[in-house]
Protein backbone atom coordinates (compact mmCIF):
# COMPACT_ATOMS: atom_id res chain seq x y z
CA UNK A 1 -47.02 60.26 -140.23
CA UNK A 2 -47.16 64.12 -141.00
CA UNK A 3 -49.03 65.94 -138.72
CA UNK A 4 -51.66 68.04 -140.97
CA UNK A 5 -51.82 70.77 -138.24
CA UNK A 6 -48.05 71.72 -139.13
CA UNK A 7 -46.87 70.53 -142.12
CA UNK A 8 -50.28 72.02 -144.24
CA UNK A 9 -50.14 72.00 -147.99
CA UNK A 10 -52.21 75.62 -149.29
CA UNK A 11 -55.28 74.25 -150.25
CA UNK A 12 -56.89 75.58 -153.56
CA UNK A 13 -59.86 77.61 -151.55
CA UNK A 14 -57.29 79.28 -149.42
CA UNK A 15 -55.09 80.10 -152.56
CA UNK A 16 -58.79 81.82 -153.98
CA UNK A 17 -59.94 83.11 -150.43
CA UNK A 18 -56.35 84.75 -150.28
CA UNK A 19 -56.58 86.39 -153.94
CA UNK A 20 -60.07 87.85 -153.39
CA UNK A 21 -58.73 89.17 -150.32
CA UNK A 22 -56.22 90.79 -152.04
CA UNK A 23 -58.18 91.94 -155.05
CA UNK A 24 -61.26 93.50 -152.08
CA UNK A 25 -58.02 95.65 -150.90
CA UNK A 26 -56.94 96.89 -153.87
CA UNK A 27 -60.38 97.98 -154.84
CA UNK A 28 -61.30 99.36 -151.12
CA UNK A 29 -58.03 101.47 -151.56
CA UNK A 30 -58.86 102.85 -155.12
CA UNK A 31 -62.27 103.46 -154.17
CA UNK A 32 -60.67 105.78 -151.19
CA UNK A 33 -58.73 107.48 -153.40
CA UNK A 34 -61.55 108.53 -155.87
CA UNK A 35 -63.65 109.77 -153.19
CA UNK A 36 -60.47 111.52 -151.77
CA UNK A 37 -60.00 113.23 -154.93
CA UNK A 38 -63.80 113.71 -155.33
CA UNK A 39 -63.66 115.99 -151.86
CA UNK A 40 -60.61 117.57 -152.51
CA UNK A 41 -61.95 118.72 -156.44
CA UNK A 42 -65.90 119.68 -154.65
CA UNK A 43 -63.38 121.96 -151.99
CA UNK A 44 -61.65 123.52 -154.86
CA UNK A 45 -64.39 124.56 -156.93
CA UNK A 46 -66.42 126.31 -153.97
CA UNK A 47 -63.45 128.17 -152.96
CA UNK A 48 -62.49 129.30 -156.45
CA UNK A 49 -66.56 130.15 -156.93
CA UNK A 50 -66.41 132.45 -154.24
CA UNK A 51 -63.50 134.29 -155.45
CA UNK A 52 -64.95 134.60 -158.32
CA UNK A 53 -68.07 135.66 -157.36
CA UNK A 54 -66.45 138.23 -155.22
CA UNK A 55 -64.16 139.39 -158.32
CA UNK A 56 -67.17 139.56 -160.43
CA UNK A 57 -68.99 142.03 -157.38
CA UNK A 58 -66.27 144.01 -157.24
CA UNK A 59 -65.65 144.36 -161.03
CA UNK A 60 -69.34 145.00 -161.69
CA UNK A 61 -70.68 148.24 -163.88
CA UNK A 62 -74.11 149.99 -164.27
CA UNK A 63 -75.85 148.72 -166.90
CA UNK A 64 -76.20 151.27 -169.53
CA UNK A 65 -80.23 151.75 -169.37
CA UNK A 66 -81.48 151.16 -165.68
CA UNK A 67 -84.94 149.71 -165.27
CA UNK A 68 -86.76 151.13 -161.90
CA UNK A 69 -89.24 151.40 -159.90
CA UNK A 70 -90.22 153.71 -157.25
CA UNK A 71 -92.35 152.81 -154.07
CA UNK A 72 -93.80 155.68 -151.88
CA UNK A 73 -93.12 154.29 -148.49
CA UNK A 74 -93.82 158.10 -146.77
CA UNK A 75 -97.68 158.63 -147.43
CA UNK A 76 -96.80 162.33 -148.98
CA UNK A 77 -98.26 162.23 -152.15
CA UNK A 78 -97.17 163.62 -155.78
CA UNK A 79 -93.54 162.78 -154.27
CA UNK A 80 -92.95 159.47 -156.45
CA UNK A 81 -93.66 161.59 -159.06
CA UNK A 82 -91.50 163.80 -158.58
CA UNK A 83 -88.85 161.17 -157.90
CA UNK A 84 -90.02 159.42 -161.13
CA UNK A 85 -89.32 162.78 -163.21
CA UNK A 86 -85.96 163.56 -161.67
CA UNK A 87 -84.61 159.85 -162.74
CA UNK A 88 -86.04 159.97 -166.18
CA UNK A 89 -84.57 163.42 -166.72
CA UNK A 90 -81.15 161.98 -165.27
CA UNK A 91 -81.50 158.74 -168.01
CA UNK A 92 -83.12 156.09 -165.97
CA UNK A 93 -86.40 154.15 -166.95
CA UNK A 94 -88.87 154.32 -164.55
CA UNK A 95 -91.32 151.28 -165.09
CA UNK A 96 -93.64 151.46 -162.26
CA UNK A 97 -94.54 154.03 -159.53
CA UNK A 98 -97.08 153.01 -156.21
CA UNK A 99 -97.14 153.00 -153.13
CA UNK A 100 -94.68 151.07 -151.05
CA UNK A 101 -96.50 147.83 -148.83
CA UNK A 102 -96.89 150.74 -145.64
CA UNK A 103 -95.98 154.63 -144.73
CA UNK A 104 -93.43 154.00 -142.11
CA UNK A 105 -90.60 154.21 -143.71
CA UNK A 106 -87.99 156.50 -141.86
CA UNK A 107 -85.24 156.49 -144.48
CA UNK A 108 -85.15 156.00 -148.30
CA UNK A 109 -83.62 152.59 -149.45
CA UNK A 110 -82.69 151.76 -152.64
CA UNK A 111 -82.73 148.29 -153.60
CA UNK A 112 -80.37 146.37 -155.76
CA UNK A 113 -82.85 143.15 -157.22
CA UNK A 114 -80.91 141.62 -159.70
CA UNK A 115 -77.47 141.31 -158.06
CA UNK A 116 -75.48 144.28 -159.79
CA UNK A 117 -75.03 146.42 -156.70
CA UNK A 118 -73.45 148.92 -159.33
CA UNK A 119 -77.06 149.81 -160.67
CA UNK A 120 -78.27 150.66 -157.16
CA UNK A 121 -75.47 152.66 -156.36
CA UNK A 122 -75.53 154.62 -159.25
CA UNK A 123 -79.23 155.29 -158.46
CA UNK A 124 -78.56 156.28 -154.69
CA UNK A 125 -75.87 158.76 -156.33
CA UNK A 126 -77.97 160.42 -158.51
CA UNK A 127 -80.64 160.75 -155.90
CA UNK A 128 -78.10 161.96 -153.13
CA UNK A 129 -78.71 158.48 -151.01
CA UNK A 130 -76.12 157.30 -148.41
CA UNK A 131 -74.51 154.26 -149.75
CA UNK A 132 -75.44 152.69 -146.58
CA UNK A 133 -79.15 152.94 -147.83
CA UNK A 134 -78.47 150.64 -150.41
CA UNK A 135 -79.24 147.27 -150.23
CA UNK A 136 -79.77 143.75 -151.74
CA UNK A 137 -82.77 141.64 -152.22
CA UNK A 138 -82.25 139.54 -155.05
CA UNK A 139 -85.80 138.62 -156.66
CA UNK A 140 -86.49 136.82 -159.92
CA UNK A 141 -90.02 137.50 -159.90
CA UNK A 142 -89.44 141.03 -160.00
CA UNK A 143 -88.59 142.71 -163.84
CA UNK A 144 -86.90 145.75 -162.65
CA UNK A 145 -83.25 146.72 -161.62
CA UNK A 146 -83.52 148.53 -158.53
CA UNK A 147 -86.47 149.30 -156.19
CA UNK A 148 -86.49 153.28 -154.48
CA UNK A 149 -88.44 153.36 -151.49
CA UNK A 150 -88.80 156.50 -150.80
CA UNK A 151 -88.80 157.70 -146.78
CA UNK A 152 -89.61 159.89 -144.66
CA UNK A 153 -86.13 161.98 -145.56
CA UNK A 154 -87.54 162.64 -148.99
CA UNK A 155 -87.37 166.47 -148.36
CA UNK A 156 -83.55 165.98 -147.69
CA UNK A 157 -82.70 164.10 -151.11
CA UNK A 158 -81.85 165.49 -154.69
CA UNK A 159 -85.13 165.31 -156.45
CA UNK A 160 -87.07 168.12 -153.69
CA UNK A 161 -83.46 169.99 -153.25
């Protein structure tokens, strides 16, 4: 007599468990390789977006009409006025001139709000601004350019010189 512990025949259910063994593998592996791939192409594209974006900042020019407006941030008053006549003179469009949210502002900032730093830039130029003065607060609510906040150093700038 054979002894069925050592002498076994494969079975038909071992011949299927061994086949969807198999065929689990193959599709474990090929699933790892599409997420693999997945990573690797979600990598790629946010490196290549920065550089991009960076490319596209450093590439960018002022647009050829500038929309503005200009916040009185010192409390001296008739001097956005005079700010607002000195950048229509030099080609800008002023769209709005108040008063800035308080008086306590030491320096003059000009504010880049649509993402070309270019437009602000040129604006700080033409009023004499340090380039350090300029900064960026993007804002989709608001419909202008560049925001001038004018400070305390008003007397210093272009428009009063």
């Amino acid at each position: 007599m054979l002894d069925r512990k050592t002498n076994k025949s494969p079975k038909n259910s071992d011949v299927k468990k061994s086949t969807a063994n198999i065929f689990l593998n193959v599709f474990i592996f090929l699933l790892g390789a599409v997420i693999l791939y997945m990573a690797y192409a979600i990598v790629a594209k946010m490196l290549h977006s920065e550089s991009t974006t960076e490319l596209a900042a450093k590439s960018q020019s002022p647009s050829v009409i500038i929309q503005a407006e200009v916040l009185n941030g010192c409390g001296i008053g008739g001097v956005g006025d005079r700010f607002t006549d000195f950048l229509r003179n030099n080609k800008v469009d002023v769209v709005n001139v108040s008063n800035y949210g308080s008086f306590d502002m030491d320096k003059t900032l000009v504010i880049d709000r649509t993402g070309n730093m270019a437009n602000a830039k040129k604006i700080a130029e033409i009023l004499g601004i340090k380039p350090e003065n300029v900064i960026q607060q993007i804002n989709d609510e608001y419909f202008v350019d560049v925001s001038v906040v004018i400070g305390r150093d008003y007397s210093q700038l272009k428009p009063l010189k």
